[in-house]
Structures are given as C-alpha cells and as structure tokens.
N, C-alpha and C. Protein backbone atom coordinates (compact mmCIF):
# COMPACT_ATOMS: atom_id res chain seq x y z
N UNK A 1 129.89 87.16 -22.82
CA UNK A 1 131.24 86.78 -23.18
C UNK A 1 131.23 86.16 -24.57
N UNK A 2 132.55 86.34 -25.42
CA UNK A 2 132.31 85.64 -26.57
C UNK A 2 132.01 84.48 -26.71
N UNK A 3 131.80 83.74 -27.81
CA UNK A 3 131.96 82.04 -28.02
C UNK A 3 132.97 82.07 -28.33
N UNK A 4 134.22 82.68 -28.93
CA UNK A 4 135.39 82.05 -29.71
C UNK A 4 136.46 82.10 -28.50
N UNK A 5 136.45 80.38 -28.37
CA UNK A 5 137.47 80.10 -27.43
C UNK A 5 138.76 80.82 -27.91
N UNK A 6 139.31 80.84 -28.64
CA UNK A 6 140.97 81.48 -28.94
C UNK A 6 140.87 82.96 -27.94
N UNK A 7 139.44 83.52 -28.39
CA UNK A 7 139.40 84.80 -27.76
C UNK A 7 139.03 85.13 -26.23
N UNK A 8 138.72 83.94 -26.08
CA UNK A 8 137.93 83.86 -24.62
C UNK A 8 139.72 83.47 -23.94
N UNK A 9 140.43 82.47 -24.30
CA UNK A 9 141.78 82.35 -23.79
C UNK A 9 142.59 83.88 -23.64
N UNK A 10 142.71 84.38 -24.74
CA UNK A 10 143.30 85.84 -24.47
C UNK A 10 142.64 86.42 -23.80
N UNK A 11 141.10 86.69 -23.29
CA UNK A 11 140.99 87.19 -22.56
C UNK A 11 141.23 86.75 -21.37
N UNK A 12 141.68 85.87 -20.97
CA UNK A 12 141.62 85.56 -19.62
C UNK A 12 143.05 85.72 -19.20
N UNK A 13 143.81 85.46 -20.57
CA UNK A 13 145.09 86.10 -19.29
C UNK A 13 145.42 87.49 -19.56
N UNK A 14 144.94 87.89 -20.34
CA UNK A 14 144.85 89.46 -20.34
C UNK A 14 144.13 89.88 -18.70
N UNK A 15 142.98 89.55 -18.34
CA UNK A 15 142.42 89.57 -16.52
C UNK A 15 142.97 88.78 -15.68
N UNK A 16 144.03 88.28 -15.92
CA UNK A 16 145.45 87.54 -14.88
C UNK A 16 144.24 86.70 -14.51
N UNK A 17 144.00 85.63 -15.89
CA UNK A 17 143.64 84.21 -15.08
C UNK A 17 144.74 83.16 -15.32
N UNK A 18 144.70 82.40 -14.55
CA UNK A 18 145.96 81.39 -15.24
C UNK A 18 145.22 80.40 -16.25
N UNK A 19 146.48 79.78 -16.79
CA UNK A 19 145.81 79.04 -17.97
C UNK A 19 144.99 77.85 -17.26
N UNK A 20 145.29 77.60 -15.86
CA UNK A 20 144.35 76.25 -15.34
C UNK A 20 142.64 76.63 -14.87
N UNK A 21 143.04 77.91 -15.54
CA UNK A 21 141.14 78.18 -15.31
C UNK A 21 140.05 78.04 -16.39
N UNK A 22 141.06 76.96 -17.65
CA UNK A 22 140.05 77.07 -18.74
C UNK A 22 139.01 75.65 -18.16
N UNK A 23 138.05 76.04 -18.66
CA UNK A 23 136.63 75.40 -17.87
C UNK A 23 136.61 73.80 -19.24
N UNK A 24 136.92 74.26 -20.24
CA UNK A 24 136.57 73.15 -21.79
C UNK A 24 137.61 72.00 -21.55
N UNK A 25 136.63 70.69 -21.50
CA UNK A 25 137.28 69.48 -21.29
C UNK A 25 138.61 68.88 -21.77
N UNK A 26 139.06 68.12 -21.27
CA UNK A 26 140.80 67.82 -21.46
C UNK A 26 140.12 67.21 -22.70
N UNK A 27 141.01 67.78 -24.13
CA UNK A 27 141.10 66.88 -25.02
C UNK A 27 140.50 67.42 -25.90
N UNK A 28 139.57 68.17 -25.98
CA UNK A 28 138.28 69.13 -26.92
C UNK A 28 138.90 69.99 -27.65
N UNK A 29 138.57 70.33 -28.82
CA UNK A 29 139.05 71.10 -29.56
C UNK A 29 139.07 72.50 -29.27
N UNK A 30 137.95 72.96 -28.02
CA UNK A 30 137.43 74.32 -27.58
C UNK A 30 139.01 74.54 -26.91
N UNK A 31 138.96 73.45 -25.65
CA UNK A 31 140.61 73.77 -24.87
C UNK A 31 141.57 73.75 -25.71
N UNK A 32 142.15 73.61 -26.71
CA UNK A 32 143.22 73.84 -27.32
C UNK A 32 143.27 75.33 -28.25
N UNK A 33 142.16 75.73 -28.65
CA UNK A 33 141.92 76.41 -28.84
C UNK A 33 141.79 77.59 -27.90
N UNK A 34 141.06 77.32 -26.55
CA UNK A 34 141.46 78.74 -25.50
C UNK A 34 142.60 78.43 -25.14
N UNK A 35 143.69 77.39 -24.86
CA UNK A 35 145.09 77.33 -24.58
C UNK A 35 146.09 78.28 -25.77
N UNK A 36 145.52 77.66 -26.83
CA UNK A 36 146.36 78.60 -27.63
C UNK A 36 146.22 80.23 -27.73
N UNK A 37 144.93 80.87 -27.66
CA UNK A 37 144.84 81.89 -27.08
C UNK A 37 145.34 82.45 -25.86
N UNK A 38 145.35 81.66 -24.96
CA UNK A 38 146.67 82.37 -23.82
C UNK A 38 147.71 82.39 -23.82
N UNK A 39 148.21 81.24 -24.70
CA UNK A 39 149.68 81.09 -24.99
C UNK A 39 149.92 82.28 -25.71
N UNK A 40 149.08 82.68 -26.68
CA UNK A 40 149.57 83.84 -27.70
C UNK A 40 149.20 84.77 -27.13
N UNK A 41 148.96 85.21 -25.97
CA UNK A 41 148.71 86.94 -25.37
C UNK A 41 149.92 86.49 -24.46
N UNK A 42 149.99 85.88 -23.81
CA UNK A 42 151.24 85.47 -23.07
C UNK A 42 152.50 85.87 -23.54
N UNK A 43 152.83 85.31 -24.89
CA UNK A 43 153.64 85.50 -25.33
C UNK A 43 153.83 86.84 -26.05
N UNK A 44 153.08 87.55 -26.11
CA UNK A 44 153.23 89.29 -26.37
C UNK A 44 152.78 90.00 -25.87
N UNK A 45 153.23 89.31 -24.07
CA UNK A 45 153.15 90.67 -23.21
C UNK A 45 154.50 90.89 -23.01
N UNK A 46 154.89 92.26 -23.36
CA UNK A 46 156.00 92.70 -22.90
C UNK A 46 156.81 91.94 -21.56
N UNK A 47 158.12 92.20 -21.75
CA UNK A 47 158.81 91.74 -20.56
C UNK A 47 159.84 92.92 -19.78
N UNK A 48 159.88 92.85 -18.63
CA UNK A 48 160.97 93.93 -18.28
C UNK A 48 161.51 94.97 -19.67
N UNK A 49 162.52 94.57 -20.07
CA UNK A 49 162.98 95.68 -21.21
C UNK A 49 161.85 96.07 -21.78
N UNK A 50 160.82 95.97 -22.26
CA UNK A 50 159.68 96.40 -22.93
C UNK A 50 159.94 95.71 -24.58
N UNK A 51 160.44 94.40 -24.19
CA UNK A 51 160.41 93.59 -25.49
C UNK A 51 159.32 92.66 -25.74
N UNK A 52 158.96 91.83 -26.33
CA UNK A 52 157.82 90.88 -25.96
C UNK A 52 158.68 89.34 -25.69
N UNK A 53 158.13 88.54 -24.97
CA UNK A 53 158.36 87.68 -24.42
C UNK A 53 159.23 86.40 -25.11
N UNK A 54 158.70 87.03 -26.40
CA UNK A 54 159.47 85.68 -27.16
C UNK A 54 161.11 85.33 -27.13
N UNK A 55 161.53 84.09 -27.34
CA UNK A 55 162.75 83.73 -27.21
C UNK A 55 163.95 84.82 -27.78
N UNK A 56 164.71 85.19 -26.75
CA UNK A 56 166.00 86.17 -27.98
C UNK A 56 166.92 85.03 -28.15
N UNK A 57 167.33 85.80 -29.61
CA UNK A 57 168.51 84.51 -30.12
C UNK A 57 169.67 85.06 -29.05
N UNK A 58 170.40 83.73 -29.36
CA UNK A 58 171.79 83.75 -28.18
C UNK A 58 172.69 84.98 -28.95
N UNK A 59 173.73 85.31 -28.01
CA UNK A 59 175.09 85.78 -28.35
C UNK A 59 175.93 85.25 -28.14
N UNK A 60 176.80 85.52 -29.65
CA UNK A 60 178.12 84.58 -29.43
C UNK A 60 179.32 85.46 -28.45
C-alpha cells in the first residue's frame, strides 16, 4: 500500500471504507491528511444526476 496518506484516504473510500477507519492518531498530520483525501474522492463521486457531489448554487 502506498505511504502517502492523502492517497491512502482516497483509496479507502474509493473500497467503501468509511472515514472512521483511518488508523493515524487524532491530531497527526498523517490523519488530516488521509481525511482530506476522502473528503476529496467523496466529494467527486458522482451523485444521482451524474453530477459530482459538490454544493449546487440555489435558484431564485
């Protein structure tokens, strides 16, 4: 498996792990780093419409 936590985070929720399976201690630079990697595959996985996840602006 890689060392680069960012990448080790995307991979894991890319294999439907949840984000409470990162193993790197509360507070460490590694966990924020694999958090932010799941946050960012997370957030561009498609959603229903086949848009990506991110916020749509409102309509007036």
């Amino acid at each position: 498996m890689t060392k680069d936590a960012f990448a080790q985070g995307k991979l894991a929720f890319e294999h439907n792990h949840p984000m409470s399976s990162c193993e790197y201690p509360v507070g460490s630079s590694l966990r924020a780093e694999w958090m932010a990697g799941w946050t960012e595959a997370s957030n561009a996985k498609p959603n229903r419409a086949g848009q990506t996840s991110e916020p749509q602006a409102q309509r007036a």
